[in-house]
PDB file of N, CA and C in Angstrom:
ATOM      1  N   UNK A   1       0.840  -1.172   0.000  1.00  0.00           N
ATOM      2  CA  UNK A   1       0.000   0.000   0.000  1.00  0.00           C
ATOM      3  C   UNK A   1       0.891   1.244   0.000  1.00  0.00           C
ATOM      4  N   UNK A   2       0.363   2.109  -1.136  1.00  0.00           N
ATOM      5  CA  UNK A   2       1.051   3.542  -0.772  1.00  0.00           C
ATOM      6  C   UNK A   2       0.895   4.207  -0.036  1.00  0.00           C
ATOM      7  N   UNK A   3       1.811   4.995   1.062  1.00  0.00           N
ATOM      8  CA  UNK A   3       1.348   5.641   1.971  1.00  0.00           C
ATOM      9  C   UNK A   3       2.186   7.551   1.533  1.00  0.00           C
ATOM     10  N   UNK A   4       0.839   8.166   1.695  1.00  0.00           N
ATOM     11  CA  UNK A   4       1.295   9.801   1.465  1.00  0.00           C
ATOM     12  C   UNK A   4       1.849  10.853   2.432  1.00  0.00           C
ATOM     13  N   UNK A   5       3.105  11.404   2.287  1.00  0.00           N
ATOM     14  CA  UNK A   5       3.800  11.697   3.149  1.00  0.00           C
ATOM     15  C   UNK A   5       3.286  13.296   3.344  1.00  0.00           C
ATOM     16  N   UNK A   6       2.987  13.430   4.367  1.00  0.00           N
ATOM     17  CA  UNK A   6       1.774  15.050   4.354  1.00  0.00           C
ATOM     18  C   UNK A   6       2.970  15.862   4.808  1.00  0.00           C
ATOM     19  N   UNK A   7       3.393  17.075   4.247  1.00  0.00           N
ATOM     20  CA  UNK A   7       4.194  17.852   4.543  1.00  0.00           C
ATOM     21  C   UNK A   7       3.113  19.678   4.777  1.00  0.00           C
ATOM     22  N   UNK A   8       3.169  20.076   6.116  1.00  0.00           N
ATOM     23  CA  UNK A   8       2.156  21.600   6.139  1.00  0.00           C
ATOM     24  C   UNK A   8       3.047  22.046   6.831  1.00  0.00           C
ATOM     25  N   UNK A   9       2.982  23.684   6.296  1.00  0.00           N
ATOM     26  CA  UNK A   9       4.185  24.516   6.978  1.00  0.00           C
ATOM     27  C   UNK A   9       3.346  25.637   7.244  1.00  0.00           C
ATOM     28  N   UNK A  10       3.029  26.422   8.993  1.00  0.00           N
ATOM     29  CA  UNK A  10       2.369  27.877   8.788  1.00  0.00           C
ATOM     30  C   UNK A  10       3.254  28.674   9.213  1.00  0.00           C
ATOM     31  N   UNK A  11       3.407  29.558   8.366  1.00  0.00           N
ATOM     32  CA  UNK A  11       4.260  30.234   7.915  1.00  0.00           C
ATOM     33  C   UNK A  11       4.267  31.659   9.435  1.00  0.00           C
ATOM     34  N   UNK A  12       2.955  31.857   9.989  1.00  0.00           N
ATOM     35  CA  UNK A  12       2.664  32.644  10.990  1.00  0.00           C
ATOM     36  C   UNK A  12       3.032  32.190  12.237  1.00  0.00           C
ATOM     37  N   UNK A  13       2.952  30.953  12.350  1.00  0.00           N
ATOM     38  CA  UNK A  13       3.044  30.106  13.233  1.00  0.00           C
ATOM     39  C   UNK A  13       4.707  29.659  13.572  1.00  0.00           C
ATOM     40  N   UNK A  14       5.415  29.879  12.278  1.00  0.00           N
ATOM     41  CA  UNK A  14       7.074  29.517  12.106  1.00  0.00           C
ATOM     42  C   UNK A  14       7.312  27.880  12.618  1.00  0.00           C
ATOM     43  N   UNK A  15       6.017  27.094  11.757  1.00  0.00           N
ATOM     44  CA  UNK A  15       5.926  25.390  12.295  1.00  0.00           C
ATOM     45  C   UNK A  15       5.985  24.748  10.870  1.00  0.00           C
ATOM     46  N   UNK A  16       6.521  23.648  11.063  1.00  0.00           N
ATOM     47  CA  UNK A  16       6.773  22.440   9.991  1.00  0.00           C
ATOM     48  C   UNK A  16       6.068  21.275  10.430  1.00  0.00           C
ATOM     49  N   UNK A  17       5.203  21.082  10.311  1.00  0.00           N
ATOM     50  CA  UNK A  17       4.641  19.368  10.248  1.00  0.00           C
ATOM     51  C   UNK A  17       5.126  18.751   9.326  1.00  0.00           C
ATOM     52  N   UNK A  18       5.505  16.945   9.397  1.00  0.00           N
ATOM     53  CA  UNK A  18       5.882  15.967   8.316  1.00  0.00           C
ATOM     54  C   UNK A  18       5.186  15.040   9.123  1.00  0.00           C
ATOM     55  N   UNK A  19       3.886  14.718   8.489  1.00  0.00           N
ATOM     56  CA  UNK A  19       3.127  13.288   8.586  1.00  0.00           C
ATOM     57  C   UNK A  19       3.510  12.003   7.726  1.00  0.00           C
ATOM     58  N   UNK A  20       4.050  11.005   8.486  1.00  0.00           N
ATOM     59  CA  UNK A  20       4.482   9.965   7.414  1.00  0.00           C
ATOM     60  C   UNK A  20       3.347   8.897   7.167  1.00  0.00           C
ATOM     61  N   UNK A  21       2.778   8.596   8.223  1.00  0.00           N
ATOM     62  CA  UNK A  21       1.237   7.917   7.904  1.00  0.00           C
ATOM     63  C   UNK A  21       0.068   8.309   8.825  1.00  0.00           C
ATOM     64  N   UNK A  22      -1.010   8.140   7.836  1.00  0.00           N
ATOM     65  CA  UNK A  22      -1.860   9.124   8.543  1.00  0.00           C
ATOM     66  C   UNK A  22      -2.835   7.805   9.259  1.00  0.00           C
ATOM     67  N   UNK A  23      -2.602   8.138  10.638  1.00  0.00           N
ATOM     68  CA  UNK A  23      -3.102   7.272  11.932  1.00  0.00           C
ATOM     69  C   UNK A  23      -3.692   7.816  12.976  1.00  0.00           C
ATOM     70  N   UNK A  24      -3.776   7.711  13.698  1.00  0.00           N
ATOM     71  CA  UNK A  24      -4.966   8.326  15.153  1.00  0.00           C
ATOM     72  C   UNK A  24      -3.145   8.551  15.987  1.00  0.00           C
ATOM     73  N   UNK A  25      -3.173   9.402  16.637  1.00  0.00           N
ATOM     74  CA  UNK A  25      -1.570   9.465  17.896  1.00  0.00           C
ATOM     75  C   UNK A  25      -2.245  10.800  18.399  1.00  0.00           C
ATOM     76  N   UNK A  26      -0.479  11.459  18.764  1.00  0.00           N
ATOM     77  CA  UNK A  26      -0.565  12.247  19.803  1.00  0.00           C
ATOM     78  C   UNK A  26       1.231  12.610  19.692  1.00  0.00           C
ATOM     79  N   UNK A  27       1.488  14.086  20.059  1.00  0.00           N
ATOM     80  CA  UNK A  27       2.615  14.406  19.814  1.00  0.00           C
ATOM     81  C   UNK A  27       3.230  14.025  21.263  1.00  0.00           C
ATOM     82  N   UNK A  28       4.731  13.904  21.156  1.00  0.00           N
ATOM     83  CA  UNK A  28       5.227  13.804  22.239  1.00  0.00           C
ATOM     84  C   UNK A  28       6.692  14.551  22.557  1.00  0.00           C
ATOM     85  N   UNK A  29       7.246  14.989  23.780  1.00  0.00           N
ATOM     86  CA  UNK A  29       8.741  15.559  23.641  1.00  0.00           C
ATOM     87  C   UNK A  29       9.374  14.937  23.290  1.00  0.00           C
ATOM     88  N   UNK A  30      10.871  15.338  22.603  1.00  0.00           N
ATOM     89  CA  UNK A  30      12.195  14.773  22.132  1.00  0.00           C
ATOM     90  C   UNK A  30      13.486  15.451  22.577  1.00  0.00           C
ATOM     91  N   UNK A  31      14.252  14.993  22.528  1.00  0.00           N
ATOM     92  CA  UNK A  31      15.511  15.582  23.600  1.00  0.00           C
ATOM     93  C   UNK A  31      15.722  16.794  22.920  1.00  0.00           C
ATOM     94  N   UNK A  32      15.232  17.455  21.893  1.00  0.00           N
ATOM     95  CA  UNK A  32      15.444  18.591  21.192  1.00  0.00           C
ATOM     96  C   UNK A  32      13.822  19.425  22.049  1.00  0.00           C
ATOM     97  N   UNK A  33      13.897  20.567  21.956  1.00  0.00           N
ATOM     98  CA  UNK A  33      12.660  21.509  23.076  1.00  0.00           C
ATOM     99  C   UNK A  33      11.811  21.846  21.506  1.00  0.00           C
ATOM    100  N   UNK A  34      12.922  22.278  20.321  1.00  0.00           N
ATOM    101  CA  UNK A  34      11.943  22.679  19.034  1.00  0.00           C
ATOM    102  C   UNK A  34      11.561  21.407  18.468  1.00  0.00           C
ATOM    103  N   UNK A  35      11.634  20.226  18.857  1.00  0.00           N
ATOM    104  CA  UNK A  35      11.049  18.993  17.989  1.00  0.00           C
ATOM    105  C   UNK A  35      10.348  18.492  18.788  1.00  0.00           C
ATOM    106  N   UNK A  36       9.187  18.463  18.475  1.00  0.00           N
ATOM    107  CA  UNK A  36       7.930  16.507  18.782  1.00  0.00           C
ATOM    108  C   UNK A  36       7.647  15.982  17.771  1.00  0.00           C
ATOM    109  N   UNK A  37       7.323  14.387  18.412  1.00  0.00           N
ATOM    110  CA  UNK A  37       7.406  13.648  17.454  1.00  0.00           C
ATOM    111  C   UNK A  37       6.043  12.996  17.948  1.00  0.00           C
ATOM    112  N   UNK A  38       5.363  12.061  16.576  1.00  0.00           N
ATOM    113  CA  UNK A  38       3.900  11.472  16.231  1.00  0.00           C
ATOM    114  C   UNK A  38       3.827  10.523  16.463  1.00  0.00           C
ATOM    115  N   UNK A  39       3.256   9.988  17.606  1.00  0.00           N
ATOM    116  CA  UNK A  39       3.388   8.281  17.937  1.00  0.00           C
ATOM    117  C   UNK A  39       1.928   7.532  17.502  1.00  0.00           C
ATOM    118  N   UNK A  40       1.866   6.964  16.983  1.00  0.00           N
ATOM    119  CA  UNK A  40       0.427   5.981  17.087  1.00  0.00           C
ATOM    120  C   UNK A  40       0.415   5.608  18.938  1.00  0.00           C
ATOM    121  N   UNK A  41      -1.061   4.923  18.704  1.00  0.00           N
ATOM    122  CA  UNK A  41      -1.340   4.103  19.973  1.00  0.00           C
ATOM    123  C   UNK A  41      -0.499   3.152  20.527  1.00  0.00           C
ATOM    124  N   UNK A  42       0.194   2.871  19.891  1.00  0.00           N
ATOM    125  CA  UNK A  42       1.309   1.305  19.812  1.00  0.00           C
ATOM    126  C   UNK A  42       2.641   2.159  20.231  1.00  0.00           C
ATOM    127  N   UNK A  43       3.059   3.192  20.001  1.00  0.00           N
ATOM    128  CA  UNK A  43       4.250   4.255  20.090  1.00  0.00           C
ATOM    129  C   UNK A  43       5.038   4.197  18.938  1.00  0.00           C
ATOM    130  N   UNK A  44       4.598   4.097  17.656  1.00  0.00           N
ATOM    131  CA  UNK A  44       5.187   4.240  16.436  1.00  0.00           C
ATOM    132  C   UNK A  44       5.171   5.384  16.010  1.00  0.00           C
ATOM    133  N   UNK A  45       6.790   5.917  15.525  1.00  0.00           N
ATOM    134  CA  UNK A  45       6.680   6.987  14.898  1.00  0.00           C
ATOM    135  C   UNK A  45       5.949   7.121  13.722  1.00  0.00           C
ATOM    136  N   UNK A  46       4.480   8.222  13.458  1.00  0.00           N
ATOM    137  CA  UNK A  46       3.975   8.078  12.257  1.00  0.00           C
ATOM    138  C   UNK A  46       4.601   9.778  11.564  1.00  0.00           C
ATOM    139  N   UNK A  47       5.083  10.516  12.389  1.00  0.00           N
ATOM    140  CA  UNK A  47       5.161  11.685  12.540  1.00  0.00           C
ATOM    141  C   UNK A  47       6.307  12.632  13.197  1.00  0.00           C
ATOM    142  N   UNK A  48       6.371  14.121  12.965  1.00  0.00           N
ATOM    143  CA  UNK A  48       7.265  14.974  13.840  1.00  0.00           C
ATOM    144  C   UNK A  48       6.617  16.508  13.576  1.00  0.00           C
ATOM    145  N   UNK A  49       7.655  17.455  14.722  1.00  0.00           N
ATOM    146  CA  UNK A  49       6.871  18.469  14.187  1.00  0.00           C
ATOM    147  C   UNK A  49       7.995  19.320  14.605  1.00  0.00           C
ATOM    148  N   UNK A  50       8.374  20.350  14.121  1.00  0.00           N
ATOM    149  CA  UNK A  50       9.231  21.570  14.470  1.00  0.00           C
ATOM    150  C   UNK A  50       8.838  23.256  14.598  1.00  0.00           C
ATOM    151  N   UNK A  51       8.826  23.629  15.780  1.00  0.00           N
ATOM    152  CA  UNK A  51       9.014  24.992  16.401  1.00  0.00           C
ATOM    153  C   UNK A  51      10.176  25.730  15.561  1.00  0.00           C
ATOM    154  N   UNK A  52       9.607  27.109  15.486  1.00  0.00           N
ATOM    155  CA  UNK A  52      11.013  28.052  14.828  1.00  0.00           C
ATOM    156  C   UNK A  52      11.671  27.788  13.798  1.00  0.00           C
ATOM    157  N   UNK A  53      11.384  27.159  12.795  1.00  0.00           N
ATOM    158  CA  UNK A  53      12.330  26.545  11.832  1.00  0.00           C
ATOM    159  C   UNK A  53      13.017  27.608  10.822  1.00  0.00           C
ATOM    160  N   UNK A  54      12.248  28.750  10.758  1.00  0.00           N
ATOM    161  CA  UNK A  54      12.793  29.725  10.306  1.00  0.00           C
ATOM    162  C   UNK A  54      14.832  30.197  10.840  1.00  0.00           C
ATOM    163  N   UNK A  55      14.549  29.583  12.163  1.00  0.00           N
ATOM    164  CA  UNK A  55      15.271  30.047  13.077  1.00  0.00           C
ATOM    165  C   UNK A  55      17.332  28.599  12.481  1.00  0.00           C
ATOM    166  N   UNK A  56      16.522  28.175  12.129  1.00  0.00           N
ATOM    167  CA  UNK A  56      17.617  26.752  11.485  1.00  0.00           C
ATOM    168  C   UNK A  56      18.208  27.341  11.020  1.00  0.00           C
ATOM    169  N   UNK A  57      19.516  27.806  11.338  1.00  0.00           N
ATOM    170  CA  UNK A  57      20.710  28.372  10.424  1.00  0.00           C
ATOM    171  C   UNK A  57      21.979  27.511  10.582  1.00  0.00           C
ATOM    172  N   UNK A  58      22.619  27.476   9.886  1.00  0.00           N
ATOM    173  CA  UNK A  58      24.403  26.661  10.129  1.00  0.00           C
ATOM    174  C   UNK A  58      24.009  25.226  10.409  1.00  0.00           C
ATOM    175  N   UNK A  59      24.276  24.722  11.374  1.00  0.00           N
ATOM    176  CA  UNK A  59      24.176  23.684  12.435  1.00  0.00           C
ATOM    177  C   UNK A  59      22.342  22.646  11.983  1.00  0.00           C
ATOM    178  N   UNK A  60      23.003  21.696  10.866  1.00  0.00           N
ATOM    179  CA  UNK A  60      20.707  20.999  11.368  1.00  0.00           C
ATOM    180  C   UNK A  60      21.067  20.383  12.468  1.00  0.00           C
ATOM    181  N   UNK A  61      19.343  20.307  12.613  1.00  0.00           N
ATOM    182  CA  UNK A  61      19.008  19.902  13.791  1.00  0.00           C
ATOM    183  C   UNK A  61      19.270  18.566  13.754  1.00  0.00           C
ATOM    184  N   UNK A  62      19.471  17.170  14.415  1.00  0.00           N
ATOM    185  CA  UNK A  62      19.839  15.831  14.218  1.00  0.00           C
ATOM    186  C   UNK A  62      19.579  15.038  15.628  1.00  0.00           C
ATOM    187  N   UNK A  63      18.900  14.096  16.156  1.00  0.00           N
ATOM    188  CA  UNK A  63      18.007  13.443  16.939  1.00  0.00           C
ATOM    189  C   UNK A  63      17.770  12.359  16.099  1.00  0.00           C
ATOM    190  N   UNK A  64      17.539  11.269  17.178  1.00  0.00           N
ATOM    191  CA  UNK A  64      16.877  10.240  16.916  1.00  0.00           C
ATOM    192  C   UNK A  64      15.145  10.089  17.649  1.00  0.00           C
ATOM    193  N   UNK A  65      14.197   9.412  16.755  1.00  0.00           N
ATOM    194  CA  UNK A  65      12.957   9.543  17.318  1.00  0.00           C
ATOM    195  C   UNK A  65      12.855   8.006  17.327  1.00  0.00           C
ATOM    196  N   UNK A  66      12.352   7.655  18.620  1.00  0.00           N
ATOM    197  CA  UNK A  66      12.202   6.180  19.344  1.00  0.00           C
ATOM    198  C   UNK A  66      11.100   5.683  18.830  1.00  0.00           C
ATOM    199  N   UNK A  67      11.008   4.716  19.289  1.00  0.00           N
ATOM    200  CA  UNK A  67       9.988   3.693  18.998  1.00  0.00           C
ATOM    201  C   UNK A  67       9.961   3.051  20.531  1.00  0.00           C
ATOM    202  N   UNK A  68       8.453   3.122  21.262  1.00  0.00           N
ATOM    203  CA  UNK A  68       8.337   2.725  22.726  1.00  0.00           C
ATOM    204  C   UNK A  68       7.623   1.418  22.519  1.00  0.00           C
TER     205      UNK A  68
END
């Protein structure tokens, strides 16, 4: 099955969503304060989301997102 990778950016907001499958979850913290990430019910990453991205200069950002 193909699955569609939802990319929304508000531009007012200075936020990046990347949905990788679209499932029922809930965001959660990541050792980064500008990143959460999209867990299903099960704790699968389906998802992430970034604060300030405008703000990304030099240095990306780089984290790993778990699987519980």
């Amino acid at each position: 099955m193909d699955e569609k990778i939802r990319i929304w950016y508000d531009p007012e907001g200075d936020y990046l969503e990347i949905t990788l499958r679209n499932a029922p979850g809930f965001f959660r913290e990541t050792s980064l304060d500008q990143v959460m990430e999209k867990v299903d019910l099960e704790g699968r990453v389906i998802g992430f989301s970034i604060l300030k991205v405008s703000a990304l200069k030099g240095e990306p950002l780089e984290l790993s997102l778990t699987q519980s």
